[in-house]
Protein backbone atom coordinates (compact mmCIF):
# COMPACT_ATOMS: atom_id res chain seq x y z
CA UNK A 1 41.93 157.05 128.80
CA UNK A 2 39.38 155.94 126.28
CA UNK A 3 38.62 152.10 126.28
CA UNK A 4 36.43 150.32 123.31
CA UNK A 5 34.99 147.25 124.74
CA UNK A 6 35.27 144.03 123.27
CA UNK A 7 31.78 142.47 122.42
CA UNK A 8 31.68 138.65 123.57
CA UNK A 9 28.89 136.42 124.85
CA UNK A 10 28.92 133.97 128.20
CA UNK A 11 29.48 130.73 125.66
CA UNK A 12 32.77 132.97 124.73
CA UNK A 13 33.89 133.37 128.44
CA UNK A 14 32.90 130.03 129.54
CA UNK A 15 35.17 128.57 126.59
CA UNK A 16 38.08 130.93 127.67
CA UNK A 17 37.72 130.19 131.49
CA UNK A 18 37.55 126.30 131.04
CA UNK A 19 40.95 126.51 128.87
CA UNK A 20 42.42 128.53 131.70
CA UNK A 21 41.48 126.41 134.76
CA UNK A 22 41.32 122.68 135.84
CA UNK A 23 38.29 121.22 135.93
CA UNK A 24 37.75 118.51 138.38
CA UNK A 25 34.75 115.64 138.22
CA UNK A 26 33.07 115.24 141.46
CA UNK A 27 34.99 112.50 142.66
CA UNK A 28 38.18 114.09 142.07
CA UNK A 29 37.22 117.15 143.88
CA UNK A 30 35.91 115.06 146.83
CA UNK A 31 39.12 113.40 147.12
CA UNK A 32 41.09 116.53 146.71
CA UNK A 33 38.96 117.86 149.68
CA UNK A 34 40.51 114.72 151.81
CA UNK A 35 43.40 115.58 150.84
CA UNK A 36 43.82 119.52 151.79
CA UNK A 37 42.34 121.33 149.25
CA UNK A 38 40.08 124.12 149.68
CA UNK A 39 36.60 123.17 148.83
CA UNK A 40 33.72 126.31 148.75
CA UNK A 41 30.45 126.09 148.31
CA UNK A 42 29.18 129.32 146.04
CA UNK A 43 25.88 128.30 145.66
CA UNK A 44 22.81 130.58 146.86
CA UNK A 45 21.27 129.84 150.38
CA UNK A 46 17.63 128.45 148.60
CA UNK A 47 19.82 125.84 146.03
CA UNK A 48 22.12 124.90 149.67
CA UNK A 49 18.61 124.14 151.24
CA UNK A 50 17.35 122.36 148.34
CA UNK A 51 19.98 120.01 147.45
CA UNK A 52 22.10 120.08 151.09
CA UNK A 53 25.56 120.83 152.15
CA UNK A 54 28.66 119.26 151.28
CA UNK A 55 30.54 117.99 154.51
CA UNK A 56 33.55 120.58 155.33
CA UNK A 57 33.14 122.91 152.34
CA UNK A 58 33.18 126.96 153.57
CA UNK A 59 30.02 128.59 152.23
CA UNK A 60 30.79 131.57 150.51
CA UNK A 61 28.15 133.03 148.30
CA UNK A 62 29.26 134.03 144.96
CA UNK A 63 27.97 137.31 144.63
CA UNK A 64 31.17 138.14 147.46
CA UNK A 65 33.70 135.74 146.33
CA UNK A 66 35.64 137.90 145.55
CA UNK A 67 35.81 140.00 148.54
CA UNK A 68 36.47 137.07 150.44
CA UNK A 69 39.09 135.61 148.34
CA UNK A 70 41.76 138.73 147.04
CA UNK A 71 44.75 138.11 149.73
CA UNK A 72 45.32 141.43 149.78
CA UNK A 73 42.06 142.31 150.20
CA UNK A 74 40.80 143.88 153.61
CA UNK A 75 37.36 141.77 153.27
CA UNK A 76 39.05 139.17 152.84
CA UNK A 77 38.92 135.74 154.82
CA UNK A 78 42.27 134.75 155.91
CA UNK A 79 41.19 131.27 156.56
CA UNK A 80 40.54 131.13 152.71
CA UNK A 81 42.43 133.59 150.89
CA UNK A 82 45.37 131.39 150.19
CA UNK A 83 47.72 131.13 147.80
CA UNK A 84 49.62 128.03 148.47
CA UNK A 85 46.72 126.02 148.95
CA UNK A 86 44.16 124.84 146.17
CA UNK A 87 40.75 126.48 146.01
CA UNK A 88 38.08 124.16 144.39
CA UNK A 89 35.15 125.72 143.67
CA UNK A 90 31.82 123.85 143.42
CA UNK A 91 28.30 125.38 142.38
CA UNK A 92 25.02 123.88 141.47
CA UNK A 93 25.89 122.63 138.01
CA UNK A 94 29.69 124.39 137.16
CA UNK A 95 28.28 127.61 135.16
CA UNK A 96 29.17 130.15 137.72
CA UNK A 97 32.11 128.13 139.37
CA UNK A 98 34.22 127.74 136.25
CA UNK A 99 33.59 131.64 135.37
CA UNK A 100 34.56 132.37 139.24
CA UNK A 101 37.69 130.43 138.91
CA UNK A 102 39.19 131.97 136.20
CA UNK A 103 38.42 135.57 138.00
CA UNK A 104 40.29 134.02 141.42
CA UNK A 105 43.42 133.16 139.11
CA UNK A 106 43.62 137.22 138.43
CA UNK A 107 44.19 137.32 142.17
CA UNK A 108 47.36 134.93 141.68
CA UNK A 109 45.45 132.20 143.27
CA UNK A 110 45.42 128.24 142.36
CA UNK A 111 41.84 127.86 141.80
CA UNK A 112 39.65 125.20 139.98
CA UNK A 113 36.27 124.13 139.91
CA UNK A 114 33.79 121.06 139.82
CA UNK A 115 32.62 119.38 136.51
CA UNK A 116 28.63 119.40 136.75
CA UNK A 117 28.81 121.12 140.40
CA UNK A 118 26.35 119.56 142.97
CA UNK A 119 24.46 118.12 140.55
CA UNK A 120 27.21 116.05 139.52
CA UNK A 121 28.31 115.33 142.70
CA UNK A 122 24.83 114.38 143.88
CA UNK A 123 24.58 112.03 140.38
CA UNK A 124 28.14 110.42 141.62
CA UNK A 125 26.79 109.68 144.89
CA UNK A 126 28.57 111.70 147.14
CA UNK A 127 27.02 112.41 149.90
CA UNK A 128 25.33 115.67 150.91
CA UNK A 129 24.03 116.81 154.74
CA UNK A 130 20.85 118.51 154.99
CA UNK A 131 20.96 122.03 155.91
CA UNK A 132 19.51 122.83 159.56
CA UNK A 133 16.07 123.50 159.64
């Protein structure tokens, strides 16, 4: 099977993904958290000790998202891989999470992701733990 590829830049995909998914502000996502949703944390371990850790979000690092998060999957984790529960994603400023979001949705999975990421939570004054020393 011979495939052409499709030339397209990261602005291109970012547009596409943010018309695909929701797109919560912090706020929103911190109430959806209350309220059931799956919240993960995607961010690398040096931004998570820089900025903190948001209370109750699972840590999953991006680069194995997806591992973690195809159902069907056998790396997956069961206590995430859902598909009748909301998965909001949250990153350091909502580059990577909006682009992972739209890639979880291939997997038949309600996923979303957070507006500004920590950065906009931290500017919205929600509150952050520091990581353990």
């Amino acid at each position: 099977m011979d495939r052409v590829a499709t030339l397209t830049t990261v602005e291109e995909l970012r547009a596409e993904a943010e018309a695909e998914i929701d797109r919560l502000t912090p706020l929103e996502a911190h109430e959806a958290a209350k309220q059931g949703d799956i919240l993960i944390d995607i961010r690398p371990l040096e931004q998570r000790q820089r900025d903190g850790l948001i209370r109750g979000a699972a840590i999953v690092d991006r680069n194995i998202l997806e591992w973690r998060l195809d159902p069907n999957g056998a790396h997956r984790n069961p206590s995430l891989a859902h598909r009748d529960r909301r998965i909001v994603l949250i990153c350091n400023e909502g580059y990577q999470s909006v682009l992972a979001a739209a890639a979880l949705r291939r997997f038949g999975l309600d996923s979303c992701d957070v507006v500004d990421g920590v950065q906009g939570w931290m500017a919205a004054g929600l509150p952050l733990e520091p990581t353990a020393a």
